[in-house]
Protein backbone atom coordinates (compact mmCIF):
# COMPACT_ATOMS: atom_id res chain seq x y z
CA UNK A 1 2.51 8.82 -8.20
CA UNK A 2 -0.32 9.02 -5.77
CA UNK A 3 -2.79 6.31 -6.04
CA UNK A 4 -6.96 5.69 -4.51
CA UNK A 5 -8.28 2.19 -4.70
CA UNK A 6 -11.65 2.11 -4.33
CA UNK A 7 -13.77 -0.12 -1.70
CA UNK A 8 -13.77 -3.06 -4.12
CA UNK A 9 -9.50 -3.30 -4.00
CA UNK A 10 -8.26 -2.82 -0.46
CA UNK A 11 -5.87 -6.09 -0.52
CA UNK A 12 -4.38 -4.51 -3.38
CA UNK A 13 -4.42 -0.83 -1.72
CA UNK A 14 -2.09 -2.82 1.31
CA UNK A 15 -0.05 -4.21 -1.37
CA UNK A 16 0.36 -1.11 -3.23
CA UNK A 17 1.23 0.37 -0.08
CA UNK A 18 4.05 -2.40 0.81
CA UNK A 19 5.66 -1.58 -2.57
CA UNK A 20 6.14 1.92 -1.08
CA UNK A 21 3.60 3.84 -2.86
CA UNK A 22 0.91 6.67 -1.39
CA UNK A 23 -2.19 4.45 -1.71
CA UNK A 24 -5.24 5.96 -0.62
CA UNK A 25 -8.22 3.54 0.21
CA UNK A 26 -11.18 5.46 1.96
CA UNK A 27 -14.41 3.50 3.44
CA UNK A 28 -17.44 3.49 0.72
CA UNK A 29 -18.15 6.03 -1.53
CA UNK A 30 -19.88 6.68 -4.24
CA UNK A 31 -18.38 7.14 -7.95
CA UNK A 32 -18.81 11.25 -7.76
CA UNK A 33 -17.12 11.24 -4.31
CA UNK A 34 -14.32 8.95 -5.99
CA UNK A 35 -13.74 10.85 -8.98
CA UNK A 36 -14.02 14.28 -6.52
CA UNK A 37 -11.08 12.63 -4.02
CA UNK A 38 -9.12 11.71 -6.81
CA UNK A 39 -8.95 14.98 -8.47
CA UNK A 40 -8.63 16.71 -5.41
CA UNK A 41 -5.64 14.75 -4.19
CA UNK A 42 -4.31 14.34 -7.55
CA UNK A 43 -4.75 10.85 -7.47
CA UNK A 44 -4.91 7.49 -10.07
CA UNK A 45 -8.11 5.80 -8.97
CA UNK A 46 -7.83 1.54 -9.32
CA UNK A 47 -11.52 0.00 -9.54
CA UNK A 48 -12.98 -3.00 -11.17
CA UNK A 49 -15.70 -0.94 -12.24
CA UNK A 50 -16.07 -0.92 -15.70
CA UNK A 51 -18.61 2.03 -15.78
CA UNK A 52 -16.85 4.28 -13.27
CA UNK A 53 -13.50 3.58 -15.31
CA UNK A 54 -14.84 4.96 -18.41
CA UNK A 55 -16.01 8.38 -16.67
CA UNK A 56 -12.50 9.59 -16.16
CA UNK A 57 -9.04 9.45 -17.39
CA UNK A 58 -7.90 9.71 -14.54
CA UNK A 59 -8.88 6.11 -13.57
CA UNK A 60 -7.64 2.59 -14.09
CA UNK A 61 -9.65 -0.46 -14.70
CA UNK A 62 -8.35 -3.25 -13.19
CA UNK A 63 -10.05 -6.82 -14.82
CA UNK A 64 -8.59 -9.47 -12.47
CA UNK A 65 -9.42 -10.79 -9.29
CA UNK A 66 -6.58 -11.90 -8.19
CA UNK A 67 -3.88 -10.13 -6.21
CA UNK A 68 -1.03 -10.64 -8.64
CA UNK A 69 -2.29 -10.00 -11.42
CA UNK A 70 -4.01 -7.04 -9.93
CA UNK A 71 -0.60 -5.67 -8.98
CA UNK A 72 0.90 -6.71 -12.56
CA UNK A 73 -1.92 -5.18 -14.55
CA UNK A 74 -1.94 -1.71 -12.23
CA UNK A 75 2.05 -2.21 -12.81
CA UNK A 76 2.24 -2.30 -16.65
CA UNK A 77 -0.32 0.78 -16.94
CA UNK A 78 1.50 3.04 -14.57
CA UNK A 79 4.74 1.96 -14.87
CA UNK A 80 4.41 1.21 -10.98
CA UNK A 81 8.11 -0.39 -9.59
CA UNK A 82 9.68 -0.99 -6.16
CA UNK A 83 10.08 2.22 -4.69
CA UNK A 84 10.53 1.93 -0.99
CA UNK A 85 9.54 -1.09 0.00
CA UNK A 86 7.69 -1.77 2.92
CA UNK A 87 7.95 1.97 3.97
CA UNK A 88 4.44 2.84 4.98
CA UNK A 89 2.10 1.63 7.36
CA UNK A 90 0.09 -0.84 5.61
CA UNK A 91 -3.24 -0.07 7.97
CA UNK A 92 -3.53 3.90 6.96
CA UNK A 93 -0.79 4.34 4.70
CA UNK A 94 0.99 7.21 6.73
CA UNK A 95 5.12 6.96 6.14
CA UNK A 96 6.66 4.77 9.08
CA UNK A 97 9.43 6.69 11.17
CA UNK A 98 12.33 4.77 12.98
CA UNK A 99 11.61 3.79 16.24
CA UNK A 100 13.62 2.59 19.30
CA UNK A 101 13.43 -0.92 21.03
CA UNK A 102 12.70 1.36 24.21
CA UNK A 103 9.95 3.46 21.95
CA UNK A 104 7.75 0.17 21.54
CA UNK A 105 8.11 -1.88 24.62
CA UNK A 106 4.38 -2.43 25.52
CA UNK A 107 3.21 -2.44 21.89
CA UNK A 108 5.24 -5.71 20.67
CA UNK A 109 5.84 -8.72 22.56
CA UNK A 110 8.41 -8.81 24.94
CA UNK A 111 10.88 -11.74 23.18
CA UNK A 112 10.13 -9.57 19.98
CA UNK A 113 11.49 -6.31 21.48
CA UNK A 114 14.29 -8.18 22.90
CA UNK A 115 15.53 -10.25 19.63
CA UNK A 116 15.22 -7.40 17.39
CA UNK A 117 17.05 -4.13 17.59
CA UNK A 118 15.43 -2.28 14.52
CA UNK A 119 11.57 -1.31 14.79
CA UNK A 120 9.39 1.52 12.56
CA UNK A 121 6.02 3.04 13.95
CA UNK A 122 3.25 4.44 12.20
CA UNK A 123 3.03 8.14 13.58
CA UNK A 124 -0.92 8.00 12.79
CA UNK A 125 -1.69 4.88 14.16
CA UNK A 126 0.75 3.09 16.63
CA UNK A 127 1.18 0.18 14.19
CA UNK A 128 4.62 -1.16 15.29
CA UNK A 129 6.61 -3.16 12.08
CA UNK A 130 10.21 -5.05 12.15
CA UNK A 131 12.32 -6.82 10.29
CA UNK A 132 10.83 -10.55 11.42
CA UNK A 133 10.19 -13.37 9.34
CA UNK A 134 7.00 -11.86 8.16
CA UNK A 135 9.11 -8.84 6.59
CA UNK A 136 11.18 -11.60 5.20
CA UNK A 137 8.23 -13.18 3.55
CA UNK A 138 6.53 -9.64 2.25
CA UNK A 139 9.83 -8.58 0.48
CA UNK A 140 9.87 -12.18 -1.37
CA UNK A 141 6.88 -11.92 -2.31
CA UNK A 142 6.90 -8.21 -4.06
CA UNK A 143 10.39 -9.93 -5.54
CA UNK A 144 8.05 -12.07 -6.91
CA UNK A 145 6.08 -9.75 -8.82
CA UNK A 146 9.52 -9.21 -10.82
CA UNK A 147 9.21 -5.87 -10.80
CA UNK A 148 11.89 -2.94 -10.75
CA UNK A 149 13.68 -2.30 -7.38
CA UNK A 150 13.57 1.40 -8.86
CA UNK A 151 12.24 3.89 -10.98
């Protein structure tokens, strides 16, 4: 499942991102241009808009404001679970590729690259990710949202 949050749900976009799906979250646009990207790219649009959710099926209200229940209530209507946790780049949502301690010296900090032996790279964007005690945190937390580790 391919997903498009609009401007108003880029925290969720991330998180939707961290739980390993294709989240699309583009800068502004208007409703036509959303509805337009989402067929196009064959895409579930999330928005809190109430009127732009009732111009398509293809669209998902969410009512909360808050990040868990966001991810709950997008969870429940699409049947969203765990799918590859933590497997794209949570900046531009590109797939992260393995990476060498060698490949990122320069783009983490030295005592980093030397403690860890395991890091992934965004192709698109540089980002540089490992398994730290932030990872540690971000896969308790989607544990949290007791969802399924798999379809």
């Amino acid at each position: 499942m391919r997903l498009l949050c609009d401007h108003m749900l880029g925290t969720l976009a991330k998180w939707l991102r961290f739980m390993g799906y294709d989240t699309a979250y583009p800068g502004p646009l208007g409703d036509t241009d959303l509805l337009a990207l989402a067929e196009r790219e064959d895409r579930v649009l999330l928005t809190r808009d109430k009127e732009l959710a009732g111009r398509s099926a293809r669209v998902l209200r969410v009512h909360s404001d808050e990040l868990e229940e966001q991810i709950r209530e997008a969870a429940f209507a699409l049947r969203l679970r765990l799918i590859d946790p933590l497997s794209r780049c949570s900046l531009c949502n590109t797939p992260l590729v393995a990476a060498k301690p060698e490949e990122v010296g320069g783009l983490v900090p030295e005592g980093v690259r030397t403690r860890h032996t395991s890091f992934w790279r965004c192709p698109s964007c540089a980002k540089v990710y490992w398994q730290g005690s932030h990872w540690d945190k971000m896969i308790e937390r989607l544990n949290h949202f007791d969802l399924p580790k798999s379809v």
